[in-house]
C-alpha atoms as a PDB file:
ATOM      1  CA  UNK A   1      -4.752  24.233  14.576  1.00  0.00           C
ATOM      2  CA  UNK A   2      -5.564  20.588  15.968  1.00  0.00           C
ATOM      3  CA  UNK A   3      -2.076  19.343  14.285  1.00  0.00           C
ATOM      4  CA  UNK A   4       1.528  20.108  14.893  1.00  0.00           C
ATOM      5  CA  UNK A   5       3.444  21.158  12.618  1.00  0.00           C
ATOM      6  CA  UNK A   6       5.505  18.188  13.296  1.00  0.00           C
ATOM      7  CA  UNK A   7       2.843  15.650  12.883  1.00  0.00           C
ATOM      8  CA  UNK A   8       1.671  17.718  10.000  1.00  0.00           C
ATOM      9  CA  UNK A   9       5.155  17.614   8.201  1.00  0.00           C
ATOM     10  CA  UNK A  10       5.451  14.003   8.359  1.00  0.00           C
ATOM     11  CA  UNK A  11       1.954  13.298   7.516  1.00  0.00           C
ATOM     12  CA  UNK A  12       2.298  14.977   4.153  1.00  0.00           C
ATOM     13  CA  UNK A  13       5.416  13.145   3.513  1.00  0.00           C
ATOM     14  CA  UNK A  14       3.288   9.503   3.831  1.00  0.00           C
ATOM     15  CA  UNK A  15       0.793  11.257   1.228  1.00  0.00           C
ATOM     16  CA  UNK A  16       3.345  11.302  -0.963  1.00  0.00           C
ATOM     17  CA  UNK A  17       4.235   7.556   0.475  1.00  0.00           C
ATOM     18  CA  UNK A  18       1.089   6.631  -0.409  1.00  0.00           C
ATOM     19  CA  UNK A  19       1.054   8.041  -3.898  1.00  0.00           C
ATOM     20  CA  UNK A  20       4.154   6.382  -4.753  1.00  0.00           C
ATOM     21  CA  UNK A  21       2.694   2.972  -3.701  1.00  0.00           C
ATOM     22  CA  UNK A  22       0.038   3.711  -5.686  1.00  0.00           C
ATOM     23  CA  UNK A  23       2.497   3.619  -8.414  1.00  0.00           C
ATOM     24  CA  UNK A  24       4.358   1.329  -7.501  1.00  0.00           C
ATOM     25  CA  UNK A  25       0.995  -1.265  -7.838  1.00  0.00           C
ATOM     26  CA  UNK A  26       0.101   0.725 -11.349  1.00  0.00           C
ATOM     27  CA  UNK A  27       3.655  -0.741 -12.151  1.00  0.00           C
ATOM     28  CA  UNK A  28       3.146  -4.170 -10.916  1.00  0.00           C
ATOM     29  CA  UNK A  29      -0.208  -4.754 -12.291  1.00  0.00           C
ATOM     30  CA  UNK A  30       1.300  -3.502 -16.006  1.00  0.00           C
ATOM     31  CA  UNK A  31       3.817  -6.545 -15.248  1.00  0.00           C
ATOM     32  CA  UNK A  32       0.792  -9.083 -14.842  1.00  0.00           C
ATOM     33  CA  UNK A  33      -0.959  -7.500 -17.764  1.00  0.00           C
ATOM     34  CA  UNK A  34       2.108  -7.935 -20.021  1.00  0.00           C
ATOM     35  CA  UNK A  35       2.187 -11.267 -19.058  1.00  0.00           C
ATOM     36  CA  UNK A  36      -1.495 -12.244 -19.796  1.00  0.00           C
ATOM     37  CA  UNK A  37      -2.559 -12.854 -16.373  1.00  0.00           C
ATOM     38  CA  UNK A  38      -5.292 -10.947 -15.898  1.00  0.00           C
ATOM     39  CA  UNK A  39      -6.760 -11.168 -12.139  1.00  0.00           C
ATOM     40  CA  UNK A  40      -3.383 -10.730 -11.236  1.00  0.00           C
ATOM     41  CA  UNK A  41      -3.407  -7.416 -12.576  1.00  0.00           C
ATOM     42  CA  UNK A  42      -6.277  -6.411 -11.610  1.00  0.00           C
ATOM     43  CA  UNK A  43      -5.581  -7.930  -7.891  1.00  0.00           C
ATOM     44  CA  UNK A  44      -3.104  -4.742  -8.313  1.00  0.00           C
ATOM     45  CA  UNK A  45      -4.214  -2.655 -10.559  1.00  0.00           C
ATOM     46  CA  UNK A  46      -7.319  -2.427  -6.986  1.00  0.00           C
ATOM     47  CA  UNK A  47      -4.334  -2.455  -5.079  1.00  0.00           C
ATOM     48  CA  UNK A  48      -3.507   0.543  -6.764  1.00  0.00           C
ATOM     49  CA  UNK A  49      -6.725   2.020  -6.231  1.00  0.00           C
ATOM     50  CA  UNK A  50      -6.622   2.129  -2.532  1.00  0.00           C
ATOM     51  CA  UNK A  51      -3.214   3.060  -2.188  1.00  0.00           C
ATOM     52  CA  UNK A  52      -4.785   5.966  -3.595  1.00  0.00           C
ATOM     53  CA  UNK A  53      -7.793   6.226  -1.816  1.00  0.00           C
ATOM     54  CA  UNK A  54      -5.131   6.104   1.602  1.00  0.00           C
ATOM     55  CA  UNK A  55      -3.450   9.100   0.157  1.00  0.00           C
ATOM     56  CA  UNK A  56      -6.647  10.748   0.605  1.00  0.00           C
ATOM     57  CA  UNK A  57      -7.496  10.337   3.629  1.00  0.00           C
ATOM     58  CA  UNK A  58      -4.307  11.906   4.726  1.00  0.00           C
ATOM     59  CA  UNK A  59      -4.585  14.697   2.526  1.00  0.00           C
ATOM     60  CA  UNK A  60      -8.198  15.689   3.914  1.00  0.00           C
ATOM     61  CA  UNK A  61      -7.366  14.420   7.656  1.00  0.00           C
ATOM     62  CA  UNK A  62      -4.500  17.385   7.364  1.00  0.00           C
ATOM     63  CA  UNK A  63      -6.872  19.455   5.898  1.00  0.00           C
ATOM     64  CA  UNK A  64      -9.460  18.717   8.437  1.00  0.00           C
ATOM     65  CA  UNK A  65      -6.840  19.341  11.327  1.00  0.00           C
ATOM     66  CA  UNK A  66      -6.165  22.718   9.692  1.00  0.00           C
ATOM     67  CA  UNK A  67      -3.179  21.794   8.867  1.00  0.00           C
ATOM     68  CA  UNK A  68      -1.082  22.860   5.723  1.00  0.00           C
ATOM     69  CA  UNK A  69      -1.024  20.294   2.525  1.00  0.00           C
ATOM     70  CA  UNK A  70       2.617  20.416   1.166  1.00  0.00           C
ATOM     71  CA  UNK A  71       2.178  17.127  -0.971  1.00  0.00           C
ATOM     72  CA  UNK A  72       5.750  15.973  -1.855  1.00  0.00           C
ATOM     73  CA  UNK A  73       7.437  14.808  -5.283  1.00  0.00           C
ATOM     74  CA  UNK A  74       7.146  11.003  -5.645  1.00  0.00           C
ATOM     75  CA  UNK A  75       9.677   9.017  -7.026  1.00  0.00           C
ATOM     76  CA  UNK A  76       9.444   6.821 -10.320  1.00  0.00           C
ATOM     77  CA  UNK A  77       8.329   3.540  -9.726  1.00  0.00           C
ATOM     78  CA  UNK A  78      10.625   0.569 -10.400  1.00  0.00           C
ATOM     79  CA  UNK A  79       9.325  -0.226 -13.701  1.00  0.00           C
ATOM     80  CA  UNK A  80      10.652  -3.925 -14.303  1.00  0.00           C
ATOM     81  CA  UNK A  81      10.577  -7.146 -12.604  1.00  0.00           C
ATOM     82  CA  UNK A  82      12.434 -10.832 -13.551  1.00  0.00           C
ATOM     83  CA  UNK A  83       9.191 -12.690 -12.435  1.00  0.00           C
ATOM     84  CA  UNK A  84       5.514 -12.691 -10.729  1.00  0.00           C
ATOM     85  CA  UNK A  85       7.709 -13.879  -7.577  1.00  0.00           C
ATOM     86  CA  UNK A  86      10.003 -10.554  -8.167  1.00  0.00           C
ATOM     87  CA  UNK A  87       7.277  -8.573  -8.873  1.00  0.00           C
ATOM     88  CA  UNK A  88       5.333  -9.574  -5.131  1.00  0.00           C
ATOM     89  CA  UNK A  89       8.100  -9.393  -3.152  1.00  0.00           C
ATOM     90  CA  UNK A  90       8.465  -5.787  -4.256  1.00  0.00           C
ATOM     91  CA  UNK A  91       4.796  -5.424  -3.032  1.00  0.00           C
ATOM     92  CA  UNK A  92       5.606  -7.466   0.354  1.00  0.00           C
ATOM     93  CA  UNK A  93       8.319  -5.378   0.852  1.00  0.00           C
ATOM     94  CA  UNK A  94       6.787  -1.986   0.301  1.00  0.00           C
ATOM     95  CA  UNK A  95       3.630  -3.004   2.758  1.00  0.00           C
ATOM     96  CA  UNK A  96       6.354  -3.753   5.084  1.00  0.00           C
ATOM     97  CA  UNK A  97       7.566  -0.294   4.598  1.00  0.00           C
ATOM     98  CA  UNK A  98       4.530   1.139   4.903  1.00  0.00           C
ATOM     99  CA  UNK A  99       3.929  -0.294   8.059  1.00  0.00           C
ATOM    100  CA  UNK A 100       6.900   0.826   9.682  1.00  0.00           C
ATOM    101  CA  UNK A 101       6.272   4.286   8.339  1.00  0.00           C
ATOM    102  CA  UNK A 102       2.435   4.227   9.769  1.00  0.00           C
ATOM    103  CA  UNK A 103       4.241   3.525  13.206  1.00  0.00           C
ATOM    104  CA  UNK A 104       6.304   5.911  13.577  1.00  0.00           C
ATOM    105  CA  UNK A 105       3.422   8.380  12.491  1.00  0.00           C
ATOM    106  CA  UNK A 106       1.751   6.635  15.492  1.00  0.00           C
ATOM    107  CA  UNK A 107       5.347   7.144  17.603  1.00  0.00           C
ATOM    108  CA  UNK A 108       4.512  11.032  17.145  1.00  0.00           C
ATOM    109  CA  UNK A 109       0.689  10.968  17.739  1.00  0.00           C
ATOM    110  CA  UNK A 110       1.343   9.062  20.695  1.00  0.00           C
ATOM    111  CA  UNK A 111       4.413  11.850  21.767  1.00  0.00           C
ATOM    112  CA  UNK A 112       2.220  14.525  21.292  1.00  0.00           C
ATOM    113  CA  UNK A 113      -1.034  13.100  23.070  1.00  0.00           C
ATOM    114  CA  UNK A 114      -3.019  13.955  19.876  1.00  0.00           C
ATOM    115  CA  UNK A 115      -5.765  11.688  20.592  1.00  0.00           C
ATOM    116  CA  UNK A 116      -7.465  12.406  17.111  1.00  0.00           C
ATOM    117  CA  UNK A 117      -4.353  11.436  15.178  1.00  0.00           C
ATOM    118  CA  UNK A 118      -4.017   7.829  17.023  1.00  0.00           C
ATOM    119  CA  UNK A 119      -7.660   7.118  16.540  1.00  0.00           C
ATOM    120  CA  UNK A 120      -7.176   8.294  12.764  1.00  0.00           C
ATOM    121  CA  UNK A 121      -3.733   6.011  12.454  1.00  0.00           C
ATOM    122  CA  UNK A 122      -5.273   3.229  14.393  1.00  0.00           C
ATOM    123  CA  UNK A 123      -7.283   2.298  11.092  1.00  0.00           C
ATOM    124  CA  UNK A 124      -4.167   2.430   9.102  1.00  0.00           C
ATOM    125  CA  UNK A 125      -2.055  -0.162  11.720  1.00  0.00           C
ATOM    126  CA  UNK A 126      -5.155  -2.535  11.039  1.00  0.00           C
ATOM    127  CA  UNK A 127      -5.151  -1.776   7.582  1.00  0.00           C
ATOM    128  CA  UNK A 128      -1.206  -2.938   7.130  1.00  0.00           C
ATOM    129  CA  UNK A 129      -2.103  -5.920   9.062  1.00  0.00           C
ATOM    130  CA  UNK A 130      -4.619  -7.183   6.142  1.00  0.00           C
ATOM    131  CA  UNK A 131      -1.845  -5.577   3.450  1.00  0.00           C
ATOM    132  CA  UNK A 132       0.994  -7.739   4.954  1.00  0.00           C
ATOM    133  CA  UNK A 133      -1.241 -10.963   5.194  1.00  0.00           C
ATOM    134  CA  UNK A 134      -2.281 -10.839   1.771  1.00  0.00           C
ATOM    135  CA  UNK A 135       0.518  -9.898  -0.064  1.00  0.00           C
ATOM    136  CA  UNK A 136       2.772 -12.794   2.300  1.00  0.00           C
ATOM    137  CA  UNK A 137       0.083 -15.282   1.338  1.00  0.00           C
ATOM    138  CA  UNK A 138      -0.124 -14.774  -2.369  1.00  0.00           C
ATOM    139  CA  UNK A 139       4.010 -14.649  -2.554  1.00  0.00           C
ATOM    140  CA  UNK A 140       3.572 -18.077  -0.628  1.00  0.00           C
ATOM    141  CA  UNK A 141       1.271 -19.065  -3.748  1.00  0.00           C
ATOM    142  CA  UNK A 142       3.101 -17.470  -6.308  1.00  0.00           C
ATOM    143  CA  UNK A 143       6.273 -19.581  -5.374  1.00  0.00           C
ATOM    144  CA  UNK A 144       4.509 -22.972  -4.774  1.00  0.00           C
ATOM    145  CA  UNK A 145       2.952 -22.863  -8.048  1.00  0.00           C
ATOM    146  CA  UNK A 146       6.118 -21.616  -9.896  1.00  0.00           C
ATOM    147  CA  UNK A 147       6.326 -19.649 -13.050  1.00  0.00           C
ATOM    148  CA  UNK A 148       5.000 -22.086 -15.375  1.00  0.00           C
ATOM    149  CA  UNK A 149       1.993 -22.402 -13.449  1.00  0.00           C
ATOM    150  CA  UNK A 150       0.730 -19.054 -12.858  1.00  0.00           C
ATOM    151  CA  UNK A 151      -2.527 -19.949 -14.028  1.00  0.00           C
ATOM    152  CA  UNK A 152      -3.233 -21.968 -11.020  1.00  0.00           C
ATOM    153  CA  UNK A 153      -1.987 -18.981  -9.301  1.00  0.00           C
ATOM    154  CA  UNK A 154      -5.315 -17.159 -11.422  1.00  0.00           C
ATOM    155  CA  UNK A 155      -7.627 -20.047 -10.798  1.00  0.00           C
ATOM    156  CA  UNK A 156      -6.768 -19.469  -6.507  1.00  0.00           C
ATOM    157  CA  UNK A 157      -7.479 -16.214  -6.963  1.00  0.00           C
ATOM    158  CA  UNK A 158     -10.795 -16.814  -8.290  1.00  0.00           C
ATOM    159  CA  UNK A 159     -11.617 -19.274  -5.890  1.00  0.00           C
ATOM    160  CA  UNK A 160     -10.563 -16.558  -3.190  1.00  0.00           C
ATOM    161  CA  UNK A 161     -12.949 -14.537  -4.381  1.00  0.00           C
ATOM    162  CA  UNK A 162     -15.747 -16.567  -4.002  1.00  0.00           C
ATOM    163  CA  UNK A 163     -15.314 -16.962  -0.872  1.00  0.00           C
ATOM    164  CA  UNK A 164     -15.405 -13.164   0.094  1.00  0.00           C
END
């Protein structure tokens, strides 16, 4: 087995992390769709997408390392939000989360010496990095433009775009 059973326990729980953020963005983006704004969902309902595509590559990085998949029950996630400014700060919050979660997945790598498991978590730390910045820049949007002008918030994001 090239995974402990310790490292292996808690990297099944962030599968199930990961799944939930999933969610969690299907939720957010079904917010922005109710509301007509339609990059803005599908800003999450991508979001969503690679939340997924994260859970993933835990599930076959534990498979790889031999370890054993136990994927765990997700929660429901919160299916309302008072505003677009609610409804990102639930996002910022949960990358935050995430992050701190990826660390301490990092804590035990590093505990362990498992070499394979740092280099594998080293793309998620950078990966939060982007997650954070994003989501803390288009709350900073969302709340200069205000409610009532959420379609500038749409128009930024297409200028954002084209400059990918």
């Amino acid at each position: 087995m090239l995974i402990s059973p310790t490292l292996t326990k808690a990297m099944n729980q962030q599968i199930g992390n990961e799944f939930g953020a999933s969610l969690q963005y299907l939720s957010i983006a079904g917010y922005f769709q109710e509301q007509k704004l339609s990059l803005l969902s599908k800003l999450f309902f991508d979001q969503s997408d690679e939340e997924k595509e994260h859970a993933l590559k835990f599930v076959h990085y534990v498979l790889d390392t031999q370890g054993k998949l136990e994927i765990p029950s997700v929660n429901a996630p919160k299916a309302t939000f008072s505003s677009a400014e609610d409804a990102v700060k639930a996002a910022l919050a949960w990358e935050k989360e995430v992050t701190e979660q990826i660390k301490k997945l990092m804590d035990i790598a590093n505990q362990e010496n498992d070499y394979l498991a740092q280099n594998f978590l080293q793309w998620f730390i950078d990966e939060q990095l982007e997650e954070i910045n994003k989501m803390d820049q288009l709350l900073s949007v969302i709340q200069r433009a205000g409610e009532k002008n959420l379609l500038m918030v749409e128009a930024y994001l297409v200028h954002i775009s084209k400059s990918d």
